[in-house]
C-alpha atoms as a PDB file:
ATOM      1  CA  UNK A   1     -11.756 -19.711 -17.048  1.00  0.00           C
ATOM      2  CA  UNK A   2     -10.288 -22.285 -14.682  1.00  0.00           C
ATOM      3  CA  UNK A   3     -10.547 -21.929 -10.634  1.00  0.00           C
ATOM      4  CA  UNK A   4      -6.558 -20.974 -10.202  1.00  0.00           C
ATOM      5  CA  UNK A   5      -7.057 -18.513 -12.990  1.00  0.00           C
ATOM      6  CA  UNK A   6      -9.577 -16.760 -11.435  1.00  0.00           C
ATOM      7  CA  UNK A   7      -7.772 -16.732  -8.096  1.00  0.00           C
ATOM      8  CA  UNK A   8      -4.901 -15.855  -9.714  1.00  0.00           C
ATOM      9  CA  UNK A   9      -5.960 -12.579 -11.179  1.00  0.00           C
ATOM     10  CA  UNK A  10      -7.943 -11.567  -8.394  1.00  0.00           C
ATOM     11  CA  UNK A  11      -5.175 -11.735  -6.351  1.00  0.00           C
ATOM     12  CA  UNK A  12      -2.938 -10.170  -8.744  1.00  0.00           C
ATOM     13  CA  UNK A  13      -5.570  -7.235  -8.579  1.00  0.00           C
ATOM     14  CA  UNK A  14      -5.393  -7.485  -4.571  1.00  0.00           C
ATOM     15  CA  UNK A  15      -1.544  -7.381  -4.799  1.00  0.00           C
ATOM     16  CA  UNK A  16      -1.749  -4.399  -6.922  1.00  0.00           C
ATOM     17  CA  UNK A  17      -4.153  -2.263  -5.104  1.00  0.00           C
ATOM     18  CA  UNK A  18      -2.272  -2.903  -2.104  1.00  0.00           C
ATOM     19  CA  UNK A  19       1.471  -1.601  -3.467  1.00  0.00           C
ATOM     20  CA  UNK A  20      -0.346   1.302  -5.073  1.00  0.00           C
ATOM     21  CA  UNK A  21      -1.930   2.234  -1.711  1.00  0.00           C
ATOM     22  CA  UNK A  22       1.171   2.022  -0.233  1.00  0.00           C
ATOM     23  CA  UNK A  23       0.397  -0.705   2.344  1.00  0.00           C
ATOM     24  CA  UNK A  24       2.701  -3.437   2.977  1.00  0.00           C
ATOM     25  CA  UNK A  25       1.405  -6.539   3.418  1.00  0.00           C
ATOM     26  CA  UNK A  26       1.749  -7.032   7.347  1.00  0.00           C
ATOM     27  CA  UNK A  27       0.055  -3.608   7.666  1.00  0.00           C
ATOM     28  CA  UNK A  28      -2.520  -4.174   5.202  1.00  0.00           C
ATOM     29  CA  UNK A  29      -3.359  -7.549   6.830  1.00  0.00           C
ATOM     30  CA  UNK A  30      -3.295  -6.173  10.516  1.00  0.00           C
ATOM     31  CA  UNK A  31      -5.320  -3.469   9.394  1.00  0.00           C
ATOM     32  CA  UNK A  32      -8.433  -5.871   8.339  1.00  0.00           C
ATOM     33  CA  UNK A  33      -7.788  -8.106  11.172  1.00  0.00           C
ATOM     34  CA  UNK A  34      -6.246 -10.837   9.018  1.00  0.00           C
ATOM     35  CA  UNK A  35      -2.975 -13.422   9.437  1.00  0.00           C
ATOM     36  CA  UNK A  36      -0.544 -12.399   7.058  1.00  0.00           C
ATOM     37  CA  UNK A  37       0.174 -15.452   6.134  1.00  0.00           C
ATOM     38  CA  UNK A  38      -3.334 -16.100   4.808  1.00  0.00           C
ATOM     39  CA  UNK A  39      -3.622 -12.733   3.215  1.00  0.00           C
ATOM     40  CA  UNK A  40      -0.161 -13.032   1.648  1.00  0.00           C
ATOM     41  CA  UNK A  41      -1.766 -16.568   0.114  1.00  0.00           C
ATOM     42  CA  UNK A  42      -4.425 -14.629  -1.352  1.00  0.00           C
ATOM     43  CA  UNK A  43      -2.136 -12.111  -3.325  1.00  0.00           C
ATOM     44  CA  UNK A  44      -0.340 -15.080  -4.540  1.00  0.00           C
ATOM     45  CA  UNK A  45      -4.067 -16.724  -5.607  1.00  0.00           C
ATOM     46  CA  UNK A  46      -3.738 -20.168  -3.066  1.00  0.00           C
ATOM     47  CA  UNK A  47      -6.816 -19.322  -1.696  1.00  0.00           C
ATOM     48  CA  UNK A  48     -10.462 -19.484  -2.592  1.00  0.00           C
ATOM     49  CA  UNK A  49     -11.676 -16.606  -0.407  1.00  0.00           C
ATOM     50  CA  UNK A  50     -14.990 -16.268   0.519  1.00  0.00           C
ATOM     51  CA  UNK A  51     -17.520 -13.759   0.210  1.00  0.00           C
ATOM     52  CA  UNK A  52     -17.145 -12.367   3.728  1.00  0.00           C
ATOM     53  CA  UNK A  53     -12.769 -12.410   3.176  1.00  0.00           C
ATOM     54  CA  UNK A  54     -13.419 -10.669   0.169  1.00  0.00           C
ATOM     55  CA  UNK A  55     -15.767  -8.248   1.712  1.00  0.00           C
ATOM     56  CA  UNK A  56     -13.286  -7.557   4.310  1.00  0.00           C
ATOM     57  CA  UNK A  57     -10.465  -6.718   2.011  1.00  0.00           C
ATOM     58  CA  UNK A  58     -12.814  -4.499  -0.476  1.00  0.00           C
ATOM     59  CA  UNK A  59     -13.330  -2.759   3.030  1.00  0.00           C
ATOM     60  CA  UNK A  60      -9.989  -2.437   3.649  1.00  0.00           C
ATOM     61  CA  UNK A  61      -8.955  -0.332   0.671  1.00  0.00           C
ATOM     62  CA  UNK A  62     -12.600   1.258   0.492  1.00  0.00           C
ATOM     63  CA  UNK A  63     -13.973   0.245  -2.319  1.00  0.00           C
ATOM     64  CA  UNK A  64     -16.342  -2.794  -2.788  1.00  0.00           C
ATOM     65  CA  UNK A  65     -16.205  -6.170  -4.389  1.00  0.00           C
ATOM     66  CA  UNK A  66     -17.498  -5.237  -7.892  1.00  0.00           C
ATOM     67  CA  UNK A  67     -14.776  -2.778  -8.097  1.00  0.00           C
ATOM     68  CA  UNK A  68     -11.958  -5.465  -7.280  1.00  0.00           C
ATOM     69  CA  UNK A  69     -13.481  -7.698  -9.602  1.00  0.00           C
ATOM     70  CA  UNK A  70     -13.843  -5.560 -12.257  1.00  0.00           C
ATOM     71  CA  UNK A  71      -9.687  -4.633 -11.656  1.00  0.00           C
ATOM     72  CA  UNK A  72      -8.950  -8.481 -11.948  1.00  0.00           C
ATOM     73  CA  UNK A  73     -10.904  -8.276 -15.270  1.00  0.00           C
ATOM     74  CA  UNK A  74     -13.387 -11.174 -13.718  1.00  0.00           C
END
C-alpha cells in the first residue's frame, strides 16, 4: 500500500468519526487546538501526520490510535 493510500483512508476514517460524532470540522479542530485548515487537509489525506497529530486527534474523539487505525483498515 502506497503513502497517499494510506493517508487517504486514514483520513477517510478521521472524516468519518468526526460526522458521526457530530463535530464539524472548525469545532472539531478548535477543540484539539488545531488550524482548520491543516486538520481539514488531513480528512482529505494531504498530510502525513505525525505521531503526536495523530495522538492529538485519537484524543480528541477519545479513543486511541490503534482504534483509528484499525477503522481505516491500516
Amino acid at each position: 500500500m502506497d503513502k497517499v493510500t494510506l493517508q487517504t483512508r486514514l483520513g477517510a476514517a478521521i472524516r468519518e468519526r468526526r460526522e458521526a460524532s457530530g463535530f464539524s470540522q472548525d469545532t472539531f479542530a478548535d477543540c484539539i487546538g488545531m488550524h482548520r485548515a491543516y486538520y481539514s487537509a488531513i480528512e482529505r489525506g494531504e498530510r502525513n501526520v505525525t505521531l503526536s497529530t495523530l495522538f492529538r486527534v485519537a484524543t480528541g474523539f477519545k479513543t486511541t490510535i490503534a482504534k483509528l487505525m484499525a477503522e481505516a483498515s491500516l
